[in-house]
PDB file of N, CA and C in Angstrom:
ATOM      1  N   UNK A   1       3.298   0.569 -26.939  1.00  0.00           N
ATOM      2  CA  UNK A   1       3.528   1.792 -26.194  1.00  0.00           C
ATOM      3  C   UNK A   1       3.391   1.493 -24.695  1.00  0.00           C
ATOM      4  N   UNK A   2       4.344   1.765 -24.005  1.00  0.00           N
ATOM      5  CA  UNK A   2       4.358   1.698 -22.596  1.00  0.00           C
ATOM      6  C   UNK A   2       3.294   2.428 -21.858  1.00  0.00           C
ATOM      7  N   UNK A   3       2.679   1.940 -20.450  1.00  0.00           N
ATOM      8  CA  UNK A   3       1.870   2.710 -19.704  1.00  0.00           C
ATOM      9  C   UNK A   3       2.447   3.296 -18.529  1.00  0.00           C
ATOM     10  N   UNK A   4       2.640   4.279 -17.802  1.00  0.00           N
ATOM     11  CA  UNK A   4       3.937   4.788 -17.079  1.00  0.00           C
ATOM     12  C   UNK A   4       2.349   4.805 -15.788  1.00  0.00           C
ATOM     13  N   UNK A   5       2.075   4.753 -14.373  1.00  0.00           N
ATOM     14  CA  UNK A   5       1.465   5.345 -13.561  1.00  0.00           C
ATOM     15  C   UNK A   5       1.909   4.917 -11.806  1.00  0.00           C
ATOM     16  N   UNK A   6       1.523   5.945 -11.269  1.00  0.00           N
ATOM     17  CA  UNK A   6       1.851   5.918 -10.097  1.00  0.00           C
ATOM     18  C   UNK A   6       1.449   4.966  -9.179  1.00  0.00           C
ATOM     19  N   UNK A   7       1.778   4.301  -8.060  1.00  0.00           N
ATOM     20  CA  UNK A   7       1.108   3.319  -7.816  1.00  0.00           C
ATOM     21  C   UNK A   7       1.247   3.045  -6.478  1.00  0.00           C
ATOM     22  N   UNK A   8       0.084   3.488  -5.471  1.00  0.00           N
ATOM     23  CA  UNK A   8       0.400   3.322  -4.083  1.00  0.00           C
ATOM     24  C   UNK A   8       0.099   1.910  -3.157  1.00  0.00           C
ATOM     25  N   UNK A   9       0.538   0.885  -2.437  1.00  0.00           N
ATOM     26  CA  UNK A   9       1.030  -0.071  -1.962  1.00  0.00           C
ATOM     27  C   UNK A   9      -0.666  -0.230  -1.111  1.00  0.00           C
ATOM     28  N   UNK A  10      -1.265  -0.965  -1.309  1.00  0.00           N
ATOM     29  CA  UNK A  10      -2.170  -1.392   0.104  1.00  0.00           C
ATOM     30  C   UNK A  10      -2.171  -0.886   1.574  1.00  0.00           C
ATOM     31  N   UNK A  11      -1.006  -1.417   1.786  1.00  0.00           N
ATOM     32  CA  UNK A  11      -0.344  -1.191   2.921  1.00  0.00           C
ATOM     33  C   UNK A  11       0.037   0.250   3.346  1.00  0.00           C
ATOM     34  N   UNK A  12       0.072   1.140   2.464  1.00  0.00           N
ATOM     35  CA  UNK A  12      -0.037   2.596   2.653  1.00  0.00           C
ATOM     36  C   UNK A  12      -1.235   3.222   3.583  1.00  0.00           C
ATOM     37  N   UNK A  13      -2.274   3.027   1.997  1.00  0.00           N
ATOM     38  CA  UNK A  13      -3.204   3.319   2.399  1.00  0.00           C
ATOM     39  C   UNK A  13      -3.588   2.959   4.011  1.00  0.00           C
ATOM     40  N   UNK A  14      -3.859   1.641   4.119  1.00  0.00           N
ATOM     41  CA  UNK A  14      -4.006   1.104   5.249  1.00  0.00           C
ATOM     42  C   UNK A  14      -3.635   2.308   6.711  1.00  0.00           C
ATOM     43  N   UNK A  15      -2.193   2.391   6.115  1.00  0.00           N
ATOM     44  CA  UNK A  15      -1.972   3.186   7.546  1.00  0.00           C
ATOM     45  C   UNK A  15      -2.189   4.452   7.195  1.00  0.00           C
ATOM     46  N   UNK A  16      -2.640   5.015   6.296  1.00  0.00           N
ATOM     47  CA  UNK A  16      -3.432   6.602   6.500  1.00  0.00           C
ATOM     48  C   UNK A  16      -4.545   6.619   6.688  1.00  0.00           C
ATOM     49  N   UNK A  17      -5.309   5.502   6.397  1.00  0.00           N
ATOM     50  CA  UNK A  17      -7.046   4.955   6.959  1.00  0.00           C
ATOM     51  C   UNK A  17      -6.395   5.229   8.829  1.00  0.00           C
ATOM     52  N   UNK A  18      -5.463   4.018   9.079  1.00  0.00           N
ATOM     53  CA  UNK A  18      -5.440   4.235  10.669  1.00  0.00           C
ATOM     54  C   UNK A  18      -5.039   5.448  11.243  1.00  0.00           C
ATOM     55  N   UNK A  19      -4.422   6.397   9.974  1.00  0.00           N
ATOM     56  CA  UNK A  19      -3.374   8.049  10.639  1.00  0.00           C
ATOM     57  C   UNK A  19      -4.983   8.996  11.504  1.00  0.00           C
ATOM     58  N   UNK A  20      -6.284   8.728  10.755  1.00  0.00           N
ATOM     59  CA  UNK A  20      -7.384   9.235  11.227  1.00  0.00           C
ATOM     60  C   UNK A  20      -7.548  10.065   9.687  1.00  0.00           C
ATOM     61  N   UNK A  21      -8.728  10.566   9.720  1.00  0.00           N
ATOM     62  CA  UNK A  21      -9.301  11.373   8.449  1.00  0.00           C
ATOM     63  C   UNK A  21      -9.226  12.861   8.814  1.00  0.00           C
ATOM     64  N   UNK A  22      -8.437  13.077  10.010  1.00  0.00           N
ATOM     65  CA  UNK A  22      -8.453  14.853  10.190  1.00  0.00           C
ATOM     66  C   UNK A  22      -6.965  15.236   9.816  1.00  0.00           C
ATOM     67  N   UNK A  23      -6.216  14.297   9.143  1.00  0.00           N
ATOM     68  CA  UNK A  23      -4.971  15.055   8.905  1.00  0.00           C
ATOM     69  C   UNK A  23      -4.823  15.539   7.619  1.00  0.00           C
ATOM     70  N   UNK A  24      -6.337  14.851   6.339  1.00  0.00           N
ATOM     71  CA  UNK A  24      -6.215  15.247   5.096  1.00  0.00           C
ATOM     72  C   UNK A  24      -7.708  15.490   4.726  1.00  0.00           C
ATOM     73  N   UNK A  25      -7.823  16.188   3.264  1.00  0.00           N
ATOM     74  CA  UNK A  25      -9.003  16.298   2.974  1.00  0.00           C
ATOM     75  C   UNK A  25      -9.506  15.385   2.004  1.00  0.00           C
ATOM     76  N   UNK A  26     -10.491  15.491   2.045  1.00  0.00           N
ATOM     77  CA  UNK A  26     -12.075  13.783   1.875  1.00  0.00           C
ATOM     78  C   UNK A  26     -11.567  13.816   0.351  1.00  0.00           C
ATOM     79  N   UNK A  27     -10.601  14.974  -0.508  1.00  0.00           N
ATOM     80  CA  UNK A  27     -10.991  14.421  -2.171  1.00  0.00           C
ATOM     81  C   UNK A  27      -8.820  14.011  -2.149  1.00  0.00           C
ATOM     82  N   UNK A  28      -8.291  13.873  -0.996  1.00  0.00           N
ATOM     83  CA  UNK A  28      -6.767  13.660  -0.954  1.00  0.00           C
ATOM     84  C   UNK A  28      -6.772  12.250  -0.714  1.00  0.00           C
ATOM     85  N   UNK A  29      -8.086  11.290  -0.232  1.00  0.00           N
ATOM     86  CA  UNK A  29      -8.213  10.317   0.165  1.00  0.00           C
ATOM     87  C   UNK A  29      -7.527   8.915  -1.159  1.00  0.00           C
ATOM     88  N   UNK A  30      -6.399   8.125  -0.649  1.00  0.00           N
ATOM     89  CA  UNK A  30      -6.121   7.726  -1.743  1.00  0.00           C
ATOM     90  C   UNK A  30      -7.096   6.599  -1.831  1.00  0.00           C
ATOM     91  N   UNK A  31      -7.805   6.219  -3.286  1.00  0.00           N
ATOM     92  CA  UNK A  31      -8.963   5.329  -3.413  1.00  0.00           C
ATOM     93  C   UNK A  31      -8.447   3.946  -4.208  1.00  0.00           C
ATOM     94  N   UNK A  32      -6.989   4.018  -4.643  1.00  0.00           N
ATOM     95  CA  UNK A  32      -6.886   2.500  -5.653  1.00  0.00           C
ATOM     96  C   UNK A  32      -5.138   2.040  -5.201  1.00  0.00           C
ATOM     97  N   UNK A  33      -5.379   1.077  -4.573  1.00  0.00           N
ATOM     98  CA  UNK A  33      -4.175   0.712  -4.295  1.00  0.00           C
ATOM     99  C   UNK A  33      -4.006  -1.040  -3.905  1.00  0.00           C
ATOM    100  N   UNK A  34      -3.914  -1.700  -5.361  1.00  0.00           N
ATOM    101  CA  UNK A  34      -4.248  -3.291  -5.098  1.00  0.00           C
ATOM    102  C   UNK A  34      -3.397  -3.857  -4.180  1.00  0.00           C
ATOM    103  N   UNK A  35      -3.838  -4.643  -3.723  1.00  0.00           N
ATOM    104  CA  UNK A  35      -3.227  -5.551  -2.636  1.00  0.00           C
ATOM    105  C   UNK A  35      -2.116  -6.115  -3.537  1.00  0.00           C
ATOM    106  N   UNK A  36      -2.458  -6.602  -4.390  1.00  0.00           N
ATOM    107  CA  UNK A  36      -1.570  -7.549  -5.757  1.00  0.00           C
ATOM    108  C   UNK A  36      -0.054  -6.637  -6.324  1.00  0.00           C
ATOM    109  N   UNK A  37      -0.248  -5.625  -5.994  1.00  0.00           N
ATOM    110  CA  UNK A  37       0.902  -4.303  -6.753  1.00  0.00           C
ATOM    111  C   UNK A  37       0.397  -4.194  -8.191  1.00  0.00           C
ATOM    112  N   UNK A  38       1.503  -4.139  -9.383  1.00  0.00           N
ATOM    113  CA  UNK A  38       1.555  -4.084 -10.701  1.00  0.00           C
ATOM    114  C   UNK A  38       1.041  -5.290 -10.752  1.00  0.00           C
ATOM    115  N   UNK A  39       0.491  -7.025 -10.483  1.00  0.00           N
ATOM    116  CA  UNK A  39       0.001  -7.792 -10.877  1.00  0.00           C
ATOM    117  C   UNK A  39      -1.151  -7.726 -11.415  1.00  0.00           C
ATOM    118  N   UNK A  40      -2.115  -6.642 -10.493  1.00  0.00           N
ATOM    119  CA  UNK A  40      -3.284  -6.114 -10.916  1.00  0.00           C
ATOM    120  C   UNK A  40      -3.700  -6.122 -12.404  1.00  0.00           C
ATOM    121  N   UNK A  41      -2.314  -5.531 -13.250  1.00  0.00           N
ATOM    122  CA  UNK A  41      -2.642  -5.005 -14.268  1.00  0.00           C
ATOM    123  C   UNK A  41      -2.627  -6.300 -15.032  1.00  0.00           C
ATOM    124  N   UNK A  42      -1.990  -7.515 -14.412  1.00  0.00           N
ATOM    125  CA  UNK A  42      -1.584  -8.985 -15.693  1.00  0.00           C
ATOM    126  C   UNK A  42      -3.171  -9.094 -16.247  1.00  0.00           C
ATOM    127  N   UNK A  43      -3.869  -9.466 -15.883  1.00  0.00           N
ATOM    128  CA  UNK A  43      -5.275  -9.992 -16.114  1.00  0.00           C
ATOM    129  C   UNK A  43      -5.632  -8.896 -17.830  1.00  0.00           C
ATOM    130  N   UNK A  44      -5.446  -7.833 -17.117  1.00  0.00           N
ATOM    131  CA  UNK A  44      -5.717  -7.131 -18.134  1.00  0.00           C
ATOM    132  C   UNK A  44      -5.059  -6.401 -19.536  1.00  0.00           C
ATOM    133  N   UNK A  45      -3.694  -7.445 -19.307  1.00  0.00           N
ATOM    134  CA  UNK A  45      -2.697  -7.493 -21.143  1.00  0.00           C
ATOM    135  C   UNK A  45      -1.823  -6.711 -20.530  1.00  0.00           C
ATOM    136  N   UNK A  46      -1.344  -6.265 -19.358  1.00  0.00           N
ATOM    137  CA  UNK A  46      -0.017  -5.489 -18.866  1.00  0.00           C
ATOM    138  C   UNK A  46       0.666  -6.214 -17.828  1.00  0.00           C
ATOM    139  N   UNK A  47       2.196  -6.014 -18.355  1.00  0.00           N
ATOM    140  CA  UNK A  47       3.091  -6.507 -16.635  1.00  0.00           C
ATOM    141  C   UNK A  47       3.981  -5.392 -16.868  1.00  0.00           C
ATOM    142  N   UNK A  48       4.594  -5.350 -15.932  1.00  0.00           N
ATOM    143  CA  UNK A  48       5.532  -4.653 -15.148  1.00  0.00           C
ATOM    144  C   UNK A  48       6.813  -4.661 -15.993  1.00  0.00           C
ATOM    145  N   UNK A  49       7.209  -3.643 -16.532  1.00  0.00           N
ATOM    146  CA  UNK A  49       9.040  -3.503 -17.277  1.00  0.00           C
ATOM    147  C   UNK A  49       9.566  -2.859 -16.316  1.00  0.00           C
ATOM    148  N   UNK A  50       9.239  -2.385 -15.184  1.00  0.00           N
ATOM    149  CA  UNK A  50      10.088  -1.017 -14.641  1.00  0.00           C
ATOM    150  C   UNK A  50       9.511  -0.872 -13.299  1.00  0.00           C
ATOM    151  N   UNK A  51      10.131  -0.569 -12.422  1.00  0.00           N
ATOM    152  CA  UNK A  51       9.450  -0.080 -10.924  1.00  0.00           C
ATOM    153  C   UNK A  51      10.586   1.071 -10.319  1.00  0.00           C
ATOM    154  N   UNK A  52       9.987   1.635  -9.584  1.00  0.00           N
ATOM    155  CA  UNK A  52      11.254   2.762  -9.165  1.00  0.00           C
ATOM    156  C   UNK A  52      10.736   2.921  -7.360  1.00  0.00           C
ATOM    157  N   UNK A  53      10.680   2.578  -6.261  1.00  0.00           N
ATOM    158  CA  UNK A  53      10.518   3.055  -4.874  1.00  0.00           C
ATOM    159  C   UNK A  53      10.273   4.421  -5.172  1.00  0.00           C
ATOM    160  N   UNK A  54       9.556   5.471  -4.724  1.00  0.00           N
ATOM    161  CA  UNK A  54       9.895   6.922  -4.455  1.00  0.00           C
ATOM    162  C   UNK A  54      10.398   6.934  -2.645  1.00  0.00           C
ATOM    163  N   UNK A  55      10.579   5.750  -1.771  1.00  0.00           N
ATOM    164  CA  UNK A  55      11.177   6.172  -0.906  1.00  0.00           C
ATOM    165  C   UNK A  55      12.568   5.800  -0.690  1.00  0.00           C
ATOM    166  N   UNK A  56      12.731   4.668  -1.343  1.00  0.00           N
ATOM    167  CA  UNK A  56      13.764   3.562  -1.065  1.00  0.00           C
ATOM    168  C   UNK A  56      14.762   3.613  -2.204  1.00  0.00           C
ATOM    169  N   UNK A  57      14.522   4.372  -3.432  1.00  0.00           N
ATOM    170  CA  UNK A  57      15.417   4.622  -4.884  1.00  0.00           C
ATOM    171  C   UNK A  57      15.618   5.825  -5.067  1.00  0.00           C
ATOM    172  N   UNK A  58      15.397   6.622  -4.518  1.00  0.00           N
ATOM    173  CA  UNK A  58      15.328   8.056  -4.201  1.00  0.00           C
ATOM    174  C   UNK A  58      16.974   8.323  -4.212  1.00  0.00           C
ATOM    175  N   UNK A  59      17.644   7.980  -3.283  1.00  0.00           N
ATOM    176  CA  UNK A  59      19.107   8.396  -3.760  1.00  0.00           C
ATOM    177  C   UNK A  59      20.155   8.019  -4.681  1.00  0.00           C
ATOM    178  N   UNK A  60      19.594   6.878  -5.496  1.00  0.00           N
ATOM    179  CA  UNK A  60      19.943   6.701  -6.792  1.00  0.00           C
ATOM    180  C   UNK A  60      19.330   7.773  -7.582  1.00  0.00           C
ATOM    181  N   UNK A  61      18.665   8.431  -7.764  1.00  0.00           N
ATOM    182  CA  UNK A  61      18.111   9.860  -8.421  1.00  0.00           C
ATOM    183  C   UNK A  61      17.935  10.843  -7.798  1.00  0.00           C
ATOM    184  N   UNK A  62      19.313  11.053  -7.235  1.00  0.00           N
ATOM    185  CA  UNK A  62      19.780  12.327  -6.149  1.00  0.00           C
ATOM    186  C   UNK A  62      18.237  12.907  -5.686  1.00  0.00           C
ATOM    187  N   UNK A  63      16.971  12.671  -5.518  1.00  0.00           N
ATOM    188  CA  UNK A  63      16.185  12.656  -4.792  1.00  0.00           C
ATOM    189  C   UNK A  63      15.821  12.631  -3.128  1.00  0.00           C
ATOM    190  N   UNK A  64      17.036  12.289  -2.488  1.00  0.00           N
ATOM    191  CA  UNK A  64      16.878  11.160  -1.404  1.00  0.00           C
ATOM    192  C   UNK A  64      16.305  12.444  -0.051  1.00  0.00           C
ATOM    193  N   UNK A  65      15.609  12.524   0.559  1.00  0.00           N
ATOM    194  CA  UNK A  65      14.588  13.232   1.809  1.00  0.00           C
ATOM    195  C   UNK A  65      15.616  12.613   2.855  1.00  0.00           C
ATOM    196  N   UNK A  66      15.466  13.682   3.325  1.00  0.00           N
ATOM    197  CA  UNK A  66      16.102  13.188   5.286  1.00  0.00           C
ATOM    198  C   UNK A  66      15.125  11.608   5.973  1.00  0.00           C
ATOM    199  N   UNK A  67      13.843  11.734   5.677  1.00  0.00           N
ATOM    200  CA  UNK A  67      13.027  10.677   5.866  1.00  0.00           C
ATOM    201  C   UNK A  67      13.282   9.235   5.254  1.00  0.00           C
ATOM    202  N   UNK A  68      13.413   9.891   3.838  1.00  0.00           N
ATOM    203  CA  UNK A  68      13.883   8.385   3.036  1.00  0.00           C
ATOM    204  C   UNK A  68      15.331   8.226   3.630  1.00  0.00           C
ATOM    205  N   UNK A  69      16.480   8.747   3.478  1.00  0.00           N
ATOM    206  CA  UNK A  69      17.525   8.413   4.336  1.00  0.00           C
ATOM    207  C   UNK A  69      17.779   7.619   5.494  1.00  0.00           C
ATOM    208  N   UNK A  70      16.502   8.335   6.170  1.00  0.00           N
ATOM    209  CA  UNK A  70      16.416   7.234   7.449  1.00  0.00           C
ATOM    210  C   UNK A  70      16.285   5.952   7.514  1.00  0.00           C
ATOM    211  N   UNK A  71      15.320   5.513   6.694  1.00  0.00           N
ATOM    212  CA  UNK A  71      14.721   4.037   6.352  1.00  0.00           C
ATOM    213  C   UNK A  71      15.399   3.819   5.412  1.00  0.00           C
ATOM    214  N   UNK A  72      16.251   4.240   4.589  1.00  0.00           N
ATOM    215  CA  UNK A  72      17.251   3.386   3.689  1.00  0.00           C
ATOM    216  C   UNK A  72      18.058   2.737   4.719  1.00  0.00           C
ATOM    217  N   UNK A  73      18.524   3.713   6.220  1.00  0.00           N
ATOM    218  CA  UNK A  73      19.524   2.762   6.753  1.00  0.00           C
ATOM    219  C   UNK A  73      18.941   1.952   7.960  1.00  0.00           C
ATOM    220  N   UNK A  74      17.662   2.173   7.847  1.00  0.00           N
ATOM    221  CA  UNK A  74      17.015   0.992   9.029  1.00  0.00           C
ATOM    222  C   UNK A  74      16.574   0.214   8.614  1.00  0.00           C
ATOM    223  N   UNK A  75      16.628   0.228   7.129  1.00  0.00           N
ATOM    224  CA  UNK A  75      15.537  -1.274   6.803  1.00  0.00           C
ATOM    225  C   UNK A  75      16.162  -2.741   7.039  1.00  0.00           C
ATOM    226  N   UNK A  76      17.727  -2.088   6.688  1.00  0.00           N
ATOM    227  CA  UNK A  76      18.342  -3.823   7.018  1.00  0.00           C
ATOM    228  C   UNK A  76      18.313  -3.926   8.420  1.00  0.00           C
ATOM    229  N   UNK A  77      18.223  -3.406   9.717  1.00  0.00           N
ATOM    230  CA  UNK A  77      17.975  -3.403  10.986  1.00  0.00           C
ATOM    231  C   UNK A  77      16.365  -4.273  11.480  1.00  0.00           C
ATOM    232  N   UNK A  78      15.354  -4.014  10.304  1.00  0.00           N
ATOM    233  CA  UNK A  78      13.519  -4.072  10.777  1.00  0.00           C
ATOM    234  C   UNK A  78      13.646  -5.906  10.465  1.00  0.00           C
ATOM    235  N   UNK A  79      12.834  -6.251  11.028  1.00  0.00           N
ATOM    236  CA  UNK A  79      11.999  -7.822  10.805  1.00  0.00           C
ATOM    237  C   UNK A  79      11.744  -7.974   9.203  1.00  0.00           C
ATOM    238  N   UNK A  80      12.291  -9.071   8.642  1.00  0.00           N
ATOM    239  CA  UNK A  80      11.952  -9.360   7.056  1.00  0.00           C
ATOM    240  C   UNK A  80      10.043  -8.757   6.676  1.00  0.00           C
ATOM    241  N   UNK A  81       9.329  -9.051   7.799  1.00  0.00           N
ATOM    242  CA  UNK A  81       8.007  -8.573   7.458  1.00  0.00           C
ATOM    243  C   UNK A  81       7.641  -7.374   7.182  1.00  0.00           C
ATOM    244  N   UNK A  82       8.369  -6.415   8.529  1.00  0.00           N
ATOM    245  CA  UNK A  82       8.222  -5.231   8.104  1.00  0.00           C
ATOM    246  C   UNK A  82       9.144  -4.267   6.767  1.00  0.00           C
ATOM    247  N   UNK A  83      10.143  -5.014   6.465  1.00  0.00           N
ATOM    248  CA  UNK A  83      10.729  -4.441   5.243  1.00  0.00           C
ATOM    249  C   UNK A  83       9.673  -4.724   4.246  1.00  0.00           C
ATOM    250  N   UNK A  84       8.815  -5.947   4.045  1.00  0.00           N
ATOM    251  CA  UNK A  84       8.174  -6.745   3.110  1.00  0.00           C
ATOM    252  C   UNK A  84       7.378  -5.186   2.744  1.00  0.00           C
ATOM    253  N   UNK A  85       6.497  -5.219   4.420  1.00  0.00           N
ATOM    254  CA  UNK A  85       5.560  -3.817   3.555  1.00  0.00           C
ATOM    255  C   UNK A  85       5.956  -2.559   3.413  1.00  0.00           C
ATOM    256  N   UNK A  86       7.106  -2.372   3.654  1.00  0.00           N
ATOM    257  CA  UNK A  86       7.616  -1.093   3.381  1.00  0.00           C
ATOM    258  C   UNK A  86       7.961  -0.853   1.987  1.00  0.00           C
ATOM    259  N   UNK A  87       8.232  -2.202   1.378  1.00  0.00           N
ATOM    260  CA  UNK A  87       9.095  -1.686  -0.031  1.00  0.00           C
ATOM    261  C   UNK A  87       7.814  -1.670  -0.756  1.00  0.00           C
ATOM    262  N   UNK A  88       7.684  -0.848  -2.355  1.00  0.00           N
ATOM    263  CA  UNK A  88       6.959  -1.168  -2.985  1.00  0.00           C
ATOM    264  C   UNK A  88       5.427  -0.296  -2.051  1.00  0.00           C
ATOM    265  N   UNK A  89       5.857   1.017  -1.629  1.00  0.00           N
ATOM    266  CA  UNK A  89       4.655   1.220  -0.814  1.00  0.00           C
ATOM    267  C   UNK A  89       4.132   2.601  -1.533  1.00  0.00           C
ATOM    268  N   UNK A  90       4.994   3.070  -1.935  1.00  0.00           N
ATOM    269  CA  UNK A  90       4.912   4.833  -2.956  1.00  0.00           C
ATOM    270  C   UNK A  90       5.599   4.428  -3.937  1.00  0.00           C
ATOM    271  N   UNK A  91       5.384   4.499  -5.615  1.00  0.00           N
ATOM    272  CA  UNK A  91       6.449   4.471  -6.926  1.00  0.00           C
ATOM    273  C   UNK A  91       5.959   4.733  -7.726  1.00  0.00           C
ATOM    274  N   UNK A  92       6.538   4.402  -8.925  1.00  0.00           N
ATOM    275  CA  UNK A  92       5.783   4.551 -10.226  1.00  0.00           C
ATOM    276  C   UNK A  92       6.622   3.239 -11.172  1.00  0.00           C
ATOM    277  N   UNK A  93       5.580   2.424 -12.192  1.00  0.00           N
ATOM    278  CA  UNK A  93       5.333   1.348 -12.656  1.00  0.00           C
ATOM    279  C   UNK A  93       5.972   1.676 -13.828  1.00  0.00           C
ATOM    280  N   UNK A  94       6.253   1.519 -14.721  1.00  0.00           N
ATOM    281  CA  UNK A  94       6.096   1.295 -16.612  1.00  0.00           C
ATOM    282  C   UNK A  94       6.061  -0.385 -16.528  1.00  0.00           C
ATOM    283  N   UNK A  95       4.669   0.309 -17.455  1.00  0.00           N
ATOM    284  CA  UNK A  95       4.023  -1.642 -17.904  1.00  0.00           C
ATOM    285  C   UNK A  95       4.279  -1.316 -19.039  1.00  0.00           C
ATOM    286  N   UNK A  96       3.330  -2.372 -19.476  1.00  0.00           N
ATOM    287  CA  UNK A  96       3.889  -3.067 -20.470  1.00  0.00           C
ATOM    288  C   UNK A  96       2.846  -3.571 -21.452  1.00  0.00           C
ATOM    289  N   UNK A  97       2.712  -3.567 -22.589  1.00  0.00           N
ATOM    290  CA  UNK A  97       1.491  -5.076 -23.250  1.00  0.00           C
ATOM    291  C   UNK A  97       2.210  -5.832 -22.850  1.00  0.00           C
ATOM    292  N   UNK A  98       1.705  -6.965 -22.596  1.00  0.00           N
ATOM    293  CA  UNK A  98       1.904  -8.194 -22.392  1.00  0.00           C
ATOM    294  C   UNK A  98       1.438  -9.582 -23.622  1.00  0.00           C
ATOM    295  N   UNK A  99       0.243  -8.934 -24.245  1.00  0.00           N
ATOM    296  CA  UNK A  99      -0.284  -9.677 -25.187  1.00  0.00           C
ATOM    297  C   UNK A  99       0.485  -9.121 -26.586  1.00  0.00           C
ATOM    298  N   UNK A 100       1.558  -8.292 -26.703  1.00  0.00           N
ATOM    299  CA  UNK A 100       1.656  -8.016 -27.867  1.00  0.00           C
ATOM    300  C   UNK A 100       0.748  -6.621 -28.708  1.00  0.00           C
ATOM    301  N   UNK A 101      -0.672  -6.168 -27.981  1.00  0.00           N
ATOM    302  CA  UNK A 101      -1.325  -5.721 -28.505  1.00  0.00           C
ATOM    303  C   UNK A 101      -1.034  -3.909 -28.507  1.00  0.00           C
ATOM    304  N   UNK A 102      -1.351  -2.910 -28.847  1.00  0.00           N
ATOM    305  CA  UNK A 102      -1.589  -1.665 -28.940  1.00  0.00           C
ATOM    306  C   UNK A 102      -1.640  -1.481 -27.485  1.00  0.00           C
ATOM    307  N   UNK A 103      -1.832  -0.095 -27.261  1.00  0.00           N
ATOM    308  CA  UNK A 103      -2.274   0.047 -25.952  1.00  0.00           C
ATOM    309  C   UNK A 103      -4.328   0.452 -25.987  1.00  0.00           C
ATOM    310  N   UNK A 104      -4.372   0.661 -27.274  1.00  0.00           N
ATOM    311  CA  UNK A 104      -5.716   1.256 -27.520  1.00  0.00           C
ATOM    312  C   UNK A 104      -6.658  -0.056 -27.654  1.00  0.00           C
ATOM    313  N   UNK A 105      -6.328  -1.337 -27.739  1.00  0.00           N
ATOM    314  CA  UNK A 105      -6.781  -2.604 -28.378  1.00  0.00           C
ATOM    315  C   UNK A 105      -7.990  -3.022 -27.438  1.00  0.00           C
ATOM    316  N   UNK A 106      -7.840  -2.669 -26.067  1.00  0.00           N
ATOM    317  CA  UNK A 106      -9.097  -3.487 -25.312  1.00  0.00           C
ATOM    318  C   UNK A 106     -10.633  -2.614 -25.425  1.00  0.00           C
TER     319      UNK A 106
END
């Protein structure tokens, strides 16, 4: 059985730590966001079947924000680095077992 969850980028966080703590409230604070992405989960019998951007895949699922629009057409314009942390920064995962096992097994 697949594990489906949302999954916010390091690098997010990072810059809402630097946005300051008066633009959100103390329980909006996002608290889990591995440096590693979906690798996180290998260690523990899951990889990655599936990834979706919510900023950058967004108009493949008629989704697409005036915001995401924007950075769909500036990203090929930015430094390979800064695309690096942009992608993969807001989405959602479907893992996977990896060992073969249940999802209930550990």
């Amino acid at each position: 059985m697949p594990w489906v969850t949302e999954l916010t980028g390091a690098q997010v966080v990072s810059r809402l730590r630097n946005a300051g703590d008066d633009i959100r409230p103390d329980d909006a604070k996002a608290r889990f966001a591995p440096v590693e992405g979906t690798a996180f989960f290998e260690p523990h019998g899951w990889t990655e079947a599936a990834y979706v951007d919510l900023f950058l895949d967004a108009a493949s699922l008629g989704r697409e924000s005036v915001s995401g629009r924007a950075l769909r057409v500036l990203m090929p314009l930015l430094p390979a680095k800064v695309r690096a942390n942009l992608k993969r920064g807001l989405g959602v995962a479907r893992l996977e077992r990896s060992d073969g096992a249940g999802a209930g097994s550990e």
